[in-house]
N, C-alpha and C. Protein backbone atom coordinates (compact mmCIF):
# COMPACT_ATOMS: atom_id res chain seq x y z
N UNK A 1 11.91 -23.91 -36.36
CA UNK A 1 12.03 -22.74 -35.52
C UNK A 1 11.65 -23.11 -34.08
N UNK A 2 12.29 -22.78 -33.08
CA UNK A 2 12.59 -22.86 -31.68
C UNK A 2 11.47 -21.96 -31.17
N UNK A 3 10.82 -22.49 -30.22
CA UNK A 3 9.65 -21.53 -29.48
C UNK A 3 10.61 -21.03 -28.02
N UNK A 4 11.38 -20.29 -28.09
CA UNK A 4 11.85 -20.10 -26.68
C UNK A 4 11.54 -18.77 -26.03
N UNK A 5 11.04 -18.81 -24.67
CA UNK A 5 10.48 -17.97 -23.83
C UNK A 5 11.75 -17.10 -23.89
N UNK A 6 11.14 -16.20 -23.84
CA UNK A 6 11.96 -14.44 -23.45
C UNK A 6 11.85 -14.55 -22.36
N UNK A 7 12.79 -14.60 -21.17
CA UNK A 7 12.65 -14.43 -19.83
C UNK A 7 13.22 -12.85 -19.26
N UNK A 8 12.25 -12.15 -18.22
CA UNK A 8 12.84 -10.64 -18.23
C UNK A 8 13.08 -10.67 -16.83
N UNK A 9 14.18 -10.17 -16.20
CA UNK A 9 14.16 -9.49 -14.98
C UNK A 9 13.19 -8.57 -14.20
N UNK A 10 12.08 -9.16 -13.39
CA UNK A 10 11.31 -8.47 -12.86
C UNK A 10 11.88 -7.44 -11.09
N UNK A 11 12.15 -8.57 -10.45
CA UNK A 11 12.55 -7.57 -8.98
C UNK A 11 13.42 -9.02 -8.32
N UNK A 12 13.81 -8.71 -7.14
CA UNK A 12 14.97 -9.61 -6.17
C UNK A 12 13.85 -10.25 -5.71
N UNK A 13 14.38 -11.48 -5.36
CA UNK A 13 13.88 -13.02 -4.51
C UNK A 13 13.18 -12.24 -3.60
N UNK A 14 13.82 -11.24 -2.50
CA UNK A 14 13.98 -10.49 -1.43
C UNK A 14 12.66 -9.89 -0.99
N UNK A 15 12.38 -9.35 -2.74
CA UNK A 15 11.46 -8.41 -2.45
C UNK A 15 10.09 -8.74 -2.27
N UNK A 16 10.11 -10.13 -2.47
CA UNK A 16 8.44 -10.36 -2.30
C UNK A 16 8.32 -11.14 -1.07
N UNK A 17 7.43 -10.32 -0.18
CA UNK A 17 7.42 -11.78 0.89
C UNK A 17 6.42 -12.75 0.95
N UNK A 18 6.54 -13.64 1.98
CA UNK A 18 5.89 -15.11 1.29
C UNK A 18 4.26 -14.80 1.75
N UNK A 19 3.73 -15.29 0.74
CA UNK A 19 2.03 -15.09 0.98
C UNK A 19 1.64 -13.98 1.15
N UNK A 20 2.35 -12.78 0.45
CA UNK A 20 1.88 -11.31 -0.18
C UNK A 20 2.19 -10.73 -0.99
N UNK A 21 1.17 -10.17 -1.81
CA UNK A 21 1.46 -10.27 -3.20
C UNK A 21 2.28 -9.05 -3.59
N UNK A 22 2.82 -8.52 -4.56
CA UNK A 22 3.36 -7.54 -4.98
C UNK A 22 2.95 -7.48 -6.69
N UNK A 23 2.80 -5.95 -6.87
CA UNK A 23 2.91 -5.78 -8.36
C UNK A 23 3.50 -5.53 -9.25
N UNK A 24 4.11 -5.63 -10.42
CA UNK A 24 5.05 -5.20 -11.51
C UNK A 24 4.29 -5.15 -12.60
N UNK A 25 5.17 -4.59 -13.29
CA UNK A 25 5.07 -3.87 -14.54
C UNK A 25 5.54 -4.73 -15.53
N UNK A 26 4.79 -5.72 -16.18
CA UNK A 26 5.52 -6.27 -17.52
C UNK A 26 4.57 -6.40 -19.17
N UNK A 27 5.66 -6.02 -19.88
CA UNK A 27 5.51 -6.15 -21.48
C UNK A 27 3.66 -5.07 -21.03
N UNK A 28 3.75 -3.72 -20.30
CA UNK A 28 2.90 -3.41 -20.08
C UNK A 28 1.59 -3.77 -19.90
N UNK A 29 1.57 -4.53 -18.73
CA UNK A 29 0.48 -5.18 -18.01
C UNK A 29 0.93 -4.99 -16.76
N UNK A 30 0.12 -4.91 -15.53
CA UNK A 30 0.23 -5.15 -14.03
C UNK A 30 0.09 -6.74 -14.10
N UNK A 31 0.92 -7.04 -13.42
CA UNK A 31 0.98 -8.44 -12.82
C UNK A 31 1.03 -8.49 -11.13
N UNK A 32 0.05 -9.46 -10.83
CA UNK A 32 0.40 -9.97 -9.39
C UNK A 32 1.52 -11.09 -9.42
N UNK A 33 1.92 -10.77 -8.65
CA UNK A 33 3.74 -11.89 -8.50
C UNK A 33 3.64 -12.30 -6.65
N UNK A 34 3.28 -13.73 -6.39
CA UNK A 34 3.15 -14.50 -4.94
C UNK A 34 4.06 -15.17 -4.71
N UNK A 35 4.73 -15.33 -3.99
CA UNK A 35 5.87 -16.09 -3.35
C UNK A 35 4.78 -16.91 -2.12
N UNK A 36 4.30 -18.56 -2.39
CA UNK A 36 3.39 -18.83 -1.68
C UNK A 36 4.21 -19.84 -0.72
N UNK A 37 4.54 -20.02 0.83
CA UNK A 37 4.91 -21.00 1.54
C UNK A 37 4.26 -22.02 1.92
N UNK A 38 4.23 -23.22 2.12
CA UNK A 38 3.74 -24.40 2.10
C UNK A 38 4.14 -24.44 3.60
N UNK A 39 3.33 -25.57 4.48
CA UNK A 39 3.75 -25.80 6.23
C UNK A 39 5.29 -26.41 5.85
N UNK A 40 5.86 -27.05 4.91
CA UNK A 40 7.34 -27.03 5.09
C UNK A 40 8.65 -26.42 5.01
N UNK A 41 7.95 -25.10 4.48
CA UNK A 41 9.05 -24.01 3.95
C UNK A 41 9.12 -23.80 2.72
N UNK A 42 8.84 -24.84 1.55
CA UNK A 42 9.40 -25.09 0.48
C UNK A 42 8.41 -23.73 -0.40
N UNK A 43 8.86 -22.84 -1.21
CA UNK A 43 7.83 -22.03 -1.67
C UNK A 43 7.90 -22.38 -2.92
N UNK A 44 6.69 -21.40 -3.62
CA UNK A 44 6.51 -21.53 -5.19
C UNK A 44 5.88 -19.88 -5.45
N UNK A 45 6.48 -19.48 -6.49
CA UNK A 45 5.85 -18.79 -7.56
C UNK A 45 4.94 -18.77 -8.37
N UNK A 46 4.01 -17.45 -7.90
CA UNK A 46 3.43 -17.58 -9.34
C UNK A 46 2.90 -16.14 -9.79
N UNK A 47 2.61 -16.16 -11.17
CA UNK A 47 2.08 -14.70 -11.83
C UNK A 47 0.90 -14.81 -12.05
N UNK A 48 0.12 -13.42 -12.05
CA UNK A 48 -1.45 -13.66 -12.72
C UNK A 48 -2.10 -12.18 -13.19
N UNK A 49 -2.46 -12.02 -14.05
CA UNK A 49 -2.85 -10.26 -13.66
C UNK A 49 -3.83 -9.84 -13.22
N UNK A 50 -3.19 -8.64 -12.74
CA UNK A 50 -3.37 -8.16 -11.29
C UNK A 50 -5.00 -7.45 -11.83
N UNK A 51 -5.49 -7.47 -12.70
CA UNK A 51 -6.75 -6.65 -13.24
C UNK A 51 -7.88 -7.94 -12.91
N UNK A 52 -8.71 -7.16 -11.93
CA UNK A 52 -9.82 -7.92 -11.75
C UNK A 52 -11.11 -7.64 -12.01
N UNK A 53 -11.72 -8.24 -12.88
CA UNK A 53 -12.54 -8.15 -13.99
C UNK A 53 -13.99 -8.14 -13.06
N UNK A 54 -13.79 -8.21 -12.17
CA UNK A 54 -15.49 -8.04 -11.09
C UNK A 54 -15.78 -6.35 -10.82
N UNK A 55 -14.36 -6.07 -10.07
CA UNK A 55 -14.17 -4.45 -9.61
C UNK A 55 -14.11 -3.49 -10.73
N UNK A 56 -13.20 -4.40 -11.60
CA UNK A 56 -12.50 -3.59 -12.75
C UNK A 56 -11.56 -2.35 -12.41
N UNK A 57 -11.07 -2.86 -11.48
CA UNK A 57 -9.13 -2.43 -10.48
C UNK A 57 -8.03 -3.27 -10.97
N UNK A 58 -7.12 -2.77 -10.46
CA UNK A 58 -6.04 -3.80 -10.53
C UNK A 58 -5.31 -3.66 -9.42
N UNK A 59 -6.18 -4.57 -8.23
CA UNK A 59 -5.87 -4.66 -7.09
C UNK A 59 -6.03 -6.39 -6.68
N UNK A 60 -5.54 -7.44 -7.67
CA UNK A 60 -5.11 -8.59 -7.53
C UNK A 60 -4.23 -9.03 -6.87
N UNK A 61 -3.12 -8.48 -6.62
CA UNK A 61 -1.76 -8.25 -5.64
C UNK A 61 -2.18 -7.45 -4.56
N UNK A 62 -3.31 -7.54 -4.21
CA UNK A 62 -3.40 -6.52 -2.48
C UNK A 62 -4.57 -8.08 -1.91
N UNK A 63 -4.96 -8.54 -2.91
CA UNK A 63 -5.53 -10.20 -2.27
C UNK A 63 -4.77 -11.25 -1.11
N UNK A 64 -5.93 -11.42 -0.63
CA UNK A 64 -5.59 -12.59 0.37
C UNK A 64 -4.84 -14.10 -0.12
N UNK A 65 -4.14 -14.68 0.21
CA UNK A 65 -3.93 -16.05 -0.49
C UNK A 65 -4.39 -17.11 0.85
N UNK A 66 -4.78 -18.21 -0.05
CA UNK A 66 -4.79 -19.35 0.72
C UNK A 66 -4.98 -20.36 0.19
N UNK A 67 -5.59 -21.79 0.78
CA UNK A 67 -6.45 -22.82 -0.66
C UNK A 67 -7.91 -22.87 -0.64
N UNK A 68 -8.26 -23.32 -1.35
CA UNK A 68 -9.89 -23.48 -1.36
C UNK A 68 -10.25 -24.50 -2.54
N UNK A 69 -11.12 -25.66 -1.68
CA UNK A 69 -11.08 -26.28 -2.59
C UNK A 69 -10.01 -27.54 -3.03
N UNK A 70 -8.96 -27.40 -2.77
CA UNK A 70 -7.50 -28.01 -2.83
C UNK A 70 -6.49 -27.16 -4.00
N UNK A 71 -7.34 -25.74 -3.53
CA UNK A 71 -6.40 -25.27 -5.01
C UNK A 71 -5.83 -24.12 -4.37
N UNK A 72 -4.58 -23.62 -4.46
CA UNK A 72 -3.87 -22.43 -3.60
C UNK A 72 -4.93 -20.98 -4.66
N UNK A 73 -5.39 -20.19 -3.89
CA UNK A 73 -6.26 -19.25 -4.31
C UNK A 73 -5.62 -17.83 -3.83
N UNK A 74 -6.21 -16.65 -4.97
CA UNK A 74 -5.97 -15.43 -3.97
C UNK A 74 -7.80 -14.84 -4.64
N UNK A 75 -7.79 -14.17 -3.02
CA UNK A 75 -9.23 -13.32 -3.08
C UNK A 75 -9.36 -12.24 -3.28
N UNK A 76 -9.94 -12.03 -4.62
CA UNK A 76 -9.93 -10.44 -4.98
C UNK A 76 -10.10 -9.85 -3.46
N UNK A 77 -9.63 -8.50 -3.43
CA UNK A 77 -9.60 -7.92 -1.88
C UNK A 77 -11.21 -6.58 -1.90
N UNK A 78 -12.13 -6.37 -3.26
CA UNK A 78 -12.81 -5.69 -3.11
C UNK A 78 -14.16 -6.90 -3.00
N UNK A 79 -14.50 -7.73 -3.83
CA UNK A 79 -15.61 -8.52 -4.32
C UNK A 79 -15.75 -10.22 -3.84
N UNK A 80 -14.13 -10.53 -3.38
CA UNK A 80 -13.41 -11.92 -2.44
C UNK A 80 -13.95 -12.83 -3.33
N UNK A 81 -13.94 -13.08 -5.26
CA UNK A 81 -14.32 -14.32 -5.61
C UNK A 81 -12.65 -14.86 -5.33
N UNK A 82 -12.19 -16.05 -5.87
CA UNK A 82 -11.23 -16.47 -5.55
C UNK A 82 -10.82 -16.90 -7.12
N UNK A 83 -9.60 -16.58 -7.27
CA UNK A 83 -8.79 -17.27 -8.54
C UNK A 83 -7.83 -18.00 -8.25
N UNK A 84 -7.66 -19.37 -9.18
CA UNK A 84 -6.79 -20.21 -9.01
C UNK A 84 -5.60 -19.68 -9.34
N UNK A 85 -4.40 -19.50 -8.75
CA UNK A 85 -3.35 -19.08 -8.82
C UNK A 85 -2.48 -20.00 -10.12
N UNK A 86 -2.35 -21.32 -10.19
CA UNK A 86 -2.14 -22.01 -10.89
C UNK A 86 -3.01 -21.54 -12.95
N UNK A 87 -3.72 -21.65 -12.65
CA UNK A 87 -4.97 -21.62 -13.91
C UNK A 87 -5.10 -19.83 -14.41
N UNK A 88 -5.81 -19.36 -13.04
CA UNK A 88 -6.46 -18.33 -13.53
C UNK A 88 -7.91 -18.27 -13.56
N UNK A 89 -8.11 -19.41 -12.79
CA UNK A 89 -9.49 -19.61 -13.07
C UNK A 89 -10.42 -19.00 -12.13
N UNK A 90 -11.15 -18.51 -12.15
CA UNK A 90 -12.39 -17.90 -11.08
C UNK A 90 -12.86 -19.03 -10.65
N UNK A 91 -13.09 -19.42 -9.12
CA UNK A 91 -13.35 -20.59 -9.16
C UNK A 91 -15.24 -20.37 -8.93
N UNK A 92 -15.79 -19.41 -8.79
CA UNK A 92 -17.20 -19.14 -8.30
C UNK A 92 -17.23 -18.81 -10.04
N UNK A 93 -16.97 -18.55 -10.96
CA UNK A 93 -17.54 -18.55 -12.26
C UNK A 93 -16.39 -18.99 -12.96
N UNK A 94 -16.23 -20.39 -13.33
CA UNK A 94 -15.20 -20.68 -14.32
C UNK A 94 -15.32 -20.17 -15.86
N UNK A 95 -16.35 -19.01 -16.13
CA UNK A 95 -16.03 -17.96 -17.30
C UNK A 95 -14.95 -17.22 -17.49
N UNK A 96 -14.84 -17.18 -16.21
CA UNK A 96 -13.71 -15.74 -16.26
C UNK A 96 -12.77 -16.29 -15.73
N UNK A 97 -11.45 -15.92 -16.17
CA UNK A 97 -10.20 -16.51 -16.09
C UNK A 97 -9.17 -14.97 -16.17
N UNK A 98 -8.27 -15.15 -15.22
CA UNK A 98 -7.26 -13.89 -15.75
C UNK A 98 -5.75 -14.67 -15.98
N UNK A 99 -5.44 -14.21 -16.50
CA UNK A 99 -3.80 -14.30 -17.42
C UNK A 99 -3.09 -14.64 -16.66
N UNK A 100 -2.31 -16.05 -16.94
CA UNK A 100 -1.20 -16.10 -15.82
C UNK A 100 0.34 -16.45 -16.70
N UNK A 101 1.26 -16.37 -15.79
CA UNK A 101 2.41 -15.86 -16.97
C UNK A 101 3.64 -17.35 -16.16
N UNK A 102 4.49 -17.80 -16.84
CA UNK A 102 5.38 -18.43 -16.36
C UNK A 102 6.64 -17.48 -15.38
N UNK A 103 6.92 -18.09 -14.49
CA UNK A 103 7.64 -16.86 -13.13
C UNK A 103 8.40 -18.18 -12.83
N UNK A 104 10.17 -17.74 -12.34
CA UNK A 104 10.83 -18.43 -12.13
C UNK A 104 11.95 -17.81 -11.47
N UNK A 105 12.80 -17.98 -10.61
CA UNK A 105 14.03 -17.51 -9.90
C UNK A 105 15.16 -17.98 -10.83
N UNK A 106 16.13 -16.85 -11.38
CA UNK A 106 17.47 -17.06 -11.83
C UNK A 106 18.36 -16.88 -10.50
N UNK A 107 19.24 -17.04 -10.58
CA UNK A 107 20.35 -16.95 -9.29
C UNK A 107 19.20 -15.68 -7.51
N UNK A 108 19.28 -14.81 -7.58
CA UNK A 108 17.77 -14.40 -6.74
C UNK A 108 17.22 -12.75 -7.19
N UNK A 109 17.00 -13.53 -8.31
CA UNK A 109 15.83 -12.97 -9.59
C UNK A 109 14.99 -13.14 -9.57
N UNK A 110 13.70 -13.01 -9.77
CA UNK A 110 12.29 -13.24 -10.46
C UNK A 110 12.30 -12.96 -11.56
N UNK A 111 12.21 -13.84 -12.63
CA UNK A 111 11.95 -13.30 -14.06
C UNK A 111 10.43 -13.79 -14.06
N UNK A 112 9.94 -13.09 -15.30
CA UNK A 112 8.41 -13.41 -15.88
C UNK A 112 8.91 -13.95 -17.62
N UNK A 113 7.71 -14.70 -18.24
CA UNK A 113 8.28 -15.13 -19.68
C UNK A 113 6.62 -14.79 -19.89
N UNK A 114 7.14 -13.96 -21.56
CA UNK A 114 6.09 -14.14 -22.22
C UNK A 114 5.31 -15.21 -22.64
């Protein structure tokens, strides 16, 4: 048996701009969804949810992005610990970790995979 990701249509390329986050709605969860630019242009995606376990909001997608550390981060916007965008990892308490989801562009799609 084949493990293959369900990939879903979340929103247009368009709609997210680069280095601010936006939220959606998937398999009922809030997700933060970053379109992050690098000094060459080249961007990357990524998902994480948007529920932040300090505030206990789900105001993960209204965070700052940047790096810290050598790791591209966003800062909760009420309490500013920082999570690794990549991981999920809290980087001021590596206990706490929030959910991050595989995010990818089809033709200029954003899908998310379970």
């Amino acid at each position: 048996m084949t493990n293959q990701k369900q990939w879903q249509d979340i929103c247009k390329t368009g709609e997210i701009l680069p280095n601010i986050g936006v939220c959606a709605l998937f398999e009922g969860q809030q997700v933060a969804i970053f379109k992050i630019a690098d000094s060459s242009g080249t961007e990357q995606l990524f998902a994480i949810n948007n529920y932040c376990p300090f505030s206990e909001s789900n105001t993960i997608s209204r965070g700052l992005v940047g790096s810290l550390a050598g790791k591209i981060v966003v800062a909760s916007p009420l309490y500013k610990q920082h999570f690794d965008l990549s991981t999920g990892i809290c980087l001021e308490d590596s206990t706490v970790s929030l959910d991050i989801y595989p995010v990818r562009i089809e033709g200029d799609t954003v899908q998310l995979a379970a």
